[in-house]
Protein backbone atom coordinates (compact mmCIF):
# COMPACT_ATOMS: atom_id res chain seq x y z
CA UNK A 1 -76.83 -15.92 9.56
CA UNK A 2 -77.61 -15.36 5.96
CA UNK A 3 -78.30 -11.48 6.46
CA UNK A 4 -74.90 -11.47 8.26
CA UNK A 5 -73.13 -13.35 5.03
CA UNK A 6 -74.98 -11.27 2.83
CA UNK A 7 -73.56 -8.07 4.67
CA UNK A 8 -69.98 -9.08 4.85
CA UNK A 9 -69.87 -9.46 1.61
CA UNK A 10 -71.54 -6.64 0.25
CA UNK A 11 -68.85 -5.00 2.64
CA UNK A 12 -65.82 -6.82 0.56
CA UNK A 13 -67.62 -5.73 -2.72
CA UNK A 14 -67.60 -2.20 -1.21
CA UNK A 15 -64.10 -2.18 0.01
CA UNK A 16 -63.14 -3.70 -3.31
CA UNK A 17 -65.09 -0.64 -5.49
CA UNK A 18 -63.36 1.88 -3.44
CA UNK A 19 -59.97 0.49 -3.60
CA UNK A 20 -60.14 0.36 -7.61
CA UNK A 21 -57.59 1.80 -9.33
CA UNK A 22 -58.86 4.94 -11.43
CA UNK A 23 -56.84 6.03 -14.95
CA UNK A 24 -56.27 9.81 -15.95
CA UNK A 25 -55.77 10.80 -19.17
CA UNK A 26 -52.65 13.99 -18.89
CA UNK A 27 -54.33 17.13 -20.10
CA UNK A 28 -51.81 18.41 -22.62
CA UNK A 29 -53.62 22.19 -22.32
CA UNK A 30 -52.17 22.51 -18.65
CA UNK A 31 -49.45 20.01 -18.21
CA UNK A 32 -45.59 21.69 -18.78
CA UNK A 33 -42.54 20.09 -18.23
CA UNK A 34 -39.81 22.25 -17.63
CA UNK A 35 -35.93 21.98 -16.89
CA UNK A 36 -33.93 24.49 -15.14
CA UNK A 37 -30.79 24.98 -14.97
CA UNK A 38 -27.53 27.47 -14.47
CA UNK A 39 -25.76 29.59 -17.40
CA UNK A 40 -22.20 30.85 -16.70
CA UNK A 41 -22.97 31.61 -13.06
CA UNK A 42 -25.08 34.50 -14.13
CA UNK A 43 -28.83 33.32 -14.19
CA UNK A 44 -31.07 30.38 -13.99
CA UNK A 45 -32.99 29.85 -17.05
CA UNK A 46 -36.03 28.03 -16.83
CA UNK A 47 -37.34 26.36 -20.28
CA UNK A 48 -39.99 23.94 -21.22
CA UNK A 49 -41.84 21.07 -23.91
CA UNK A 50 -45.28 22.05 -25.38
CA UNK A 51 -46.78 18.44 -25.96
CA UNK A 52 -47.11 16.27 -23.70
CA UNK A 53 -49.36 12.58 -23.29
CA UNK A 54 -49.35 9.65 -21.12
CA UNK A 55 -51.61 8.11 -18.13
CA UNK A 56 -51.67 8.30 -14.73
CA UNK A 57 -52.97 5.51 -12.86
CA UNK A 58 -54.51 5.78 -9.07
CA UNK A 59 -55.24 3.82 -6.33
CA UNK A 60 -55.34 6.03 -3.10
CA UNK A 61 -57.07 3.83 -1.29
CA UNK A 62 -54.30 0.59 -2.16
CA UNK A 63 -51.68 3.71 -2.06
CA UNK A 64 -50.05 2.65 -5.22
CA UNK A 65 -49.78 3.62 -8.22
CA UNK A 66 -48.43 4.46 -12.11
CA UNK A 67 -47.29 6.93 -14.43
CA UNK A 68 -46.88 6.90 -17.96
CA UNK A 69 -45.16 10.46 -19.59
CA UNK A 70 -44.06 10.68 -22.92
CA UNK A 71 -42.54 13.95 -23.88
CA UNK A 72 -42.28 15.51 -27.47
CA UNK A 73 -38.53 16.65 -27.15
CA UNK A 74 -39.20 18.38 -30.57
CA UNK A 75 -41.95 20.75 -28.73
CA UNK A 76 -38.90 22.39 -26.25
CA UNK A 77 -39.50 25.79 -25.89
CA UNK A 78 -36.66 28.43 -24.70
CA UNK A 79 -38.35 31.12 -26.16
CA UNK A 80 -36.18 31.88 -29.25
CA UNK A 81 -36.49 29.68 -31.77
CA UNK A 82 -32.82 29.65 -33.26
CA UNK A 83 -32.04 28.29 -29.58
CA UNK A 84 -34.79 26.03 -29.62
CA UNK A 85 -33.19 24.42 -33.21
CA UNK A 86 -29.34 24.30 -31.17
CA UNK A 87 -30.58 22.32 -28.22
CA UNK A 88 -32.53 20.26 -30.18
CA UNK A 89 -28.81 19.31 -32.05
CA UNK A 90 -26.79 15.98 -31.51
CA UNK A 91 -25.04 17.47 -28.44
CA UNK A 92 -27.94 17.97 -26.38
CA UNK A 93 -31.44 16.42 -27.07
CA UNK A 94 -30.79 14.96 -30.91
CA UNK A 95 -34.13 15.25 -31.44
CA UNK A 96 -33.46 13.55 -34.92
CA UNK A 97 -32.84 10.20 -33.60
CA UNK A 98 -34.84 10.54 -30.29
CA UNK A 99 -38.41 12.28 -30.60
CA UNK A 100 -39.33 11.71 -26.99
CA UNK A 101 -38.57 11.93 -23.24
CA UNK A 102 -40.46 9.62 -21.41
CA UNK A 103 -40.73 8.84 -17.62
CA UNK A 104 -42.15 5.56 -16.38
CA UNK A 105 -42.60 4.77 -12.73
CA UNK A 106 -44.27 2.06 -11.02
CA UNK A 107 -43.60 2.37 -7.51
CA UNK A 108 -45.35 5.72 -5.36
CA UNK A 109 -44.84 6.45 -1.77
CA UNK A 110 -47.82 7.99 -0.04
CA UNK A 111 -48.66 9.85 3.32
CA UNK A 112 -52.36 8.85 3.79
CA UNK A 113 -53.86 8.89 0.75
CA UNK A 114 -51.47 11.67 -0.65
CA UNK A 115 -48.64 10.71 -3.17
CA UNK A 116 -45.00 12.08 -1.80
CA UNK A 117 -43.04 10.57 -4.29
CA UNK A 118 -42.72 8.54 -7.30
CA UNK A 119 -39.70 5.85 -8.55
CA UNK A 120 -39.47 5.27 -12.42
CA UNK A 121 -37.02 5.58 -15.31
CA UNK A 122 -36.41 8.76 -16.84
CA UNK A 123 -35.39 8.35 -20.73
CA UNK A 124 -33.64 10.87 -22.38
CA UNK A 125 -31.58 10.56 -25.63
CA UNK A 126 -31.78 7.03 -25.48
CA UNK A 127 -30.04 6.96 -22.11
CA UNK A 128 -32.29 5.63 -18.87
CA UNK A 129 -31.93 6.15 -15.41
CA UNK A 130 -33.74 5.37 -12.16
CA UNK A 131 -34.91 8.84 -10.80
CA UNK A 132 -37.18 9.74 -7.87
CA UNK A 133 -39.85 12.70 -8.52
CA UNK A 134 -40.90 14.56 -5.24
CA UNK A 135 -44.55 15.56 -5.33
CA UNK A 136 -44.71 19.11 -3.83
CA UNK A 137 -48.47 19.44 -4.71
CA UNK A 138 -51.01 17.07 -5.15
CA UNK A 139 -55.14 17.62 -5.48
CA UNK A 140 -57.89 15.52 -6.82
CA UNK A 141 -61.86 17.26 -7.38
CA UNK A 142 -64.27 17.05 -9.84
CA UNK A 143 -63.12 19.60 -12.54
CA UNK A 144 -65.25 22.54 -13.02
CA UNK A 145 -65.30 23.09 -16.59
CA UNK A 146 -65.40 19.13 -17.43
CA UNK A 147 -67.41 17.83 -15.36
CA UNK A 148 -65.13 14.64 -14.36
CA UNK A 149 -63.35 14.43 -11.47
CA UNK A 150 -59.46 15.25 -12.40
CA UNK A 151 -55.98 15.72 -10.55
CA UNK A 152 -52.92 17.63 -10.15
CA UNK A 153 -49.78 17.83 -9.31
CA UNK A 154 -46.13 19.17 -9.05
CA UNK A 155 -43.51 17.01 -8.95
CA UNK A 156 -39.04 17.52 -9.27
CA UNK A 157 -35.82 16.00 -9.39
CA UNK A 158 -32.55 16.80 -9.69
CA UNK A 159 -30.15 15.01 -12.23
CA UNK A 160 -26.81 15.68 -13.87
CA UNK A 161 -27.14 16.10 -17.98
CA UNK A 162 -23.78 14.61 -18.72
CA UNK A 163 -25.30 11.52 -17.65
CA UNK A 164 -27.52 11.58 -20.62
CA UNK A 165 -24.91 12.23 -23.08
CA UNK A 166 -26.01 15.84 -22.43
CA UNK A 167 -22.73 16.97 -20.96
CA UNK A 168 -21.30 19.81 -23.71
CA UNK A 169 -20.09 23.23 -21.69
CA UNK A 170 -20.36 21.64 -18.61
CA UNK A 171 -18.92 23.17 -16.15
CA UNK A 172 -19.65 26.69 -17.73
CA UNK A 173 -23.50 25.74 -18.25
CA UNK A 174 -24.49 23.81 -14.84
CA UNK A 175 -24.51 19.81 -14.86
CA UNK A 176 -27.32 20.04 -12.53
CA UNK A 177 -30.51 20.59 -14.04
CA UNK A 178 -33.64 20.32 -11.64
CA UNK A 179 -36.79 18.54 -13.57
CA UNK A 180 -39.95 19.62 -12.94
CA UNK A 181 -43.79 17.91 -14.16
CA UNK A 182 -46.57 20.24 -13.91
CA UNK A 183 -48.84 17.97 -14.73
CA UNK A 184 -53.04 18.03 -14.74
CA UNK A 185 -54.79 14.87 -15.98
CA UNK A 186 -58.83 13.89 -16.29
CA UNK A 187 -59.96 10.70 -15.49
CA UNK A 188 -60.84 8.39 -18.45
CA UNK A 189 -63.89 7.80 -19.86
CA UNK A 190 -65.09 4.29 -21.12
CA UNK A 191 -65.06 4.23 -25.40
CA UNK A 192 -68.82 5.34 -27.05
C-alpha cells in the first residue's frame, strides 16, 4: 500500500513538472513586427519596428498561456528615413507622447498542444483595443546556436487605423492595416 501511495504521488509530482509553465525571453535579433497596408490602390507596402522586448509565457501541457510585447514605435522602419520622421508625427504614431506599442494577451486557444490564437489588448497611441492574433506558425526545439530550448512563431490581425486615432488619408491610404508578429523568443534562465 505504501509503494502504491508512494507511486501516485510521484505520478502527481510528475504531471505537475510537466504541466509547468515555462517563460521566454523575445529575441530582439529575429523578432519583427510589421504592418501592411494599401497606398492609393496602387501597392501594398509592407513596413516594420527594429526593437522589440517582452515575455512569452507557456504552458502546453495546461494549454494556456501569456504574452507580453512592448514595441519601440520610435524604431519603425519604412526604409527612408524622412518617411520614417512623418509617420512617427502627431497624425499617425506621435511617437513624442507615446514611445511604445504594446500587446498584452492572456487568454490562447490551442489545437493539442499547438497555440491557434491569442486574445489581448493591442495599445497604440494611447488608444486600446481587444484584438485576436492568429498563429499561422508555431515551433518549439532546443536552439542550435544557444543551446536552450526556444520558440517561434507567426502570428496576424487585421484592424482599422482610424480606430487608433490613426485615421489621416483614409480612404486614399487603406483603413485596413493587417498586423503581423514575427516573433522568436529563448527560454529564461534563472539570475547568476
Amino acid at each position: 500500500m505504501k509503494h502504491l501511495a508512494l507511486f501516485s504521488a510521484l505520478a502527481a509530482f510528475a504531471a505537475t513538472a510537466q504541466a509547468a509553465p515555462v517563460t521566454y525571453v523575445i529575441d530582439n535579433s529575429h523578432t519583427y513586427p510589421h504592418f501592411t497596408y494599401n497606398h492609393l490602390g496602387f501597392s501594398n507596402q509592407t513596413h516594420k519596428f527594429d526593437k522589440t522586448r517582452g515575455k512569452v509565457v507557456l504552458d502546453r501541457a495546461g494549454k494556456a498561456g501569456s504574452v507580453a510585447v512592448i514595441i519601440d514605435a520610435t524604431s519603425v522602419n519604412t526604409g527612408h528615413a524622412v518617411f520614417n520622421e512623418h509617420i512617427q508625427a502627431a497624425d499617425f504614431f506621435d511617437t513624442a507622447n507615446h514611445p511604445t506599442i504594446t500587446f498584452m494577451a492572456d487568454k490562447m486557444a490551442f489545437r493539442d498542444d499547438q497555440p491557434v490564437s491569442m486574445v489581448g489588448d493591442l495599445t497604440i497611441k494611447g488608444v486600446t483595443k481587444p484584438v485576436t492574433l492568429a498563429i499561422t506558425h508555431f515551433k518549439c526545439q532546443p536552439h542550435p546556436m544557444l543551446k536552450v530550448e526556444a520558440c517561434g512563431a507567426n502570428a496576424s490581425t487585421q484592424i482599422k487605423r482610424s480606430e487608433f486615432n490613426m485615421g489621416k488619408n483614409v480612404p486614399f491610404v487603406s483603413d485596413e492595416v493587417t498586423l503581423t508578429l514575427a516573433i522568436e523568443a529563448v527560454k529564461e534562465q534563472p539570475a547568476q
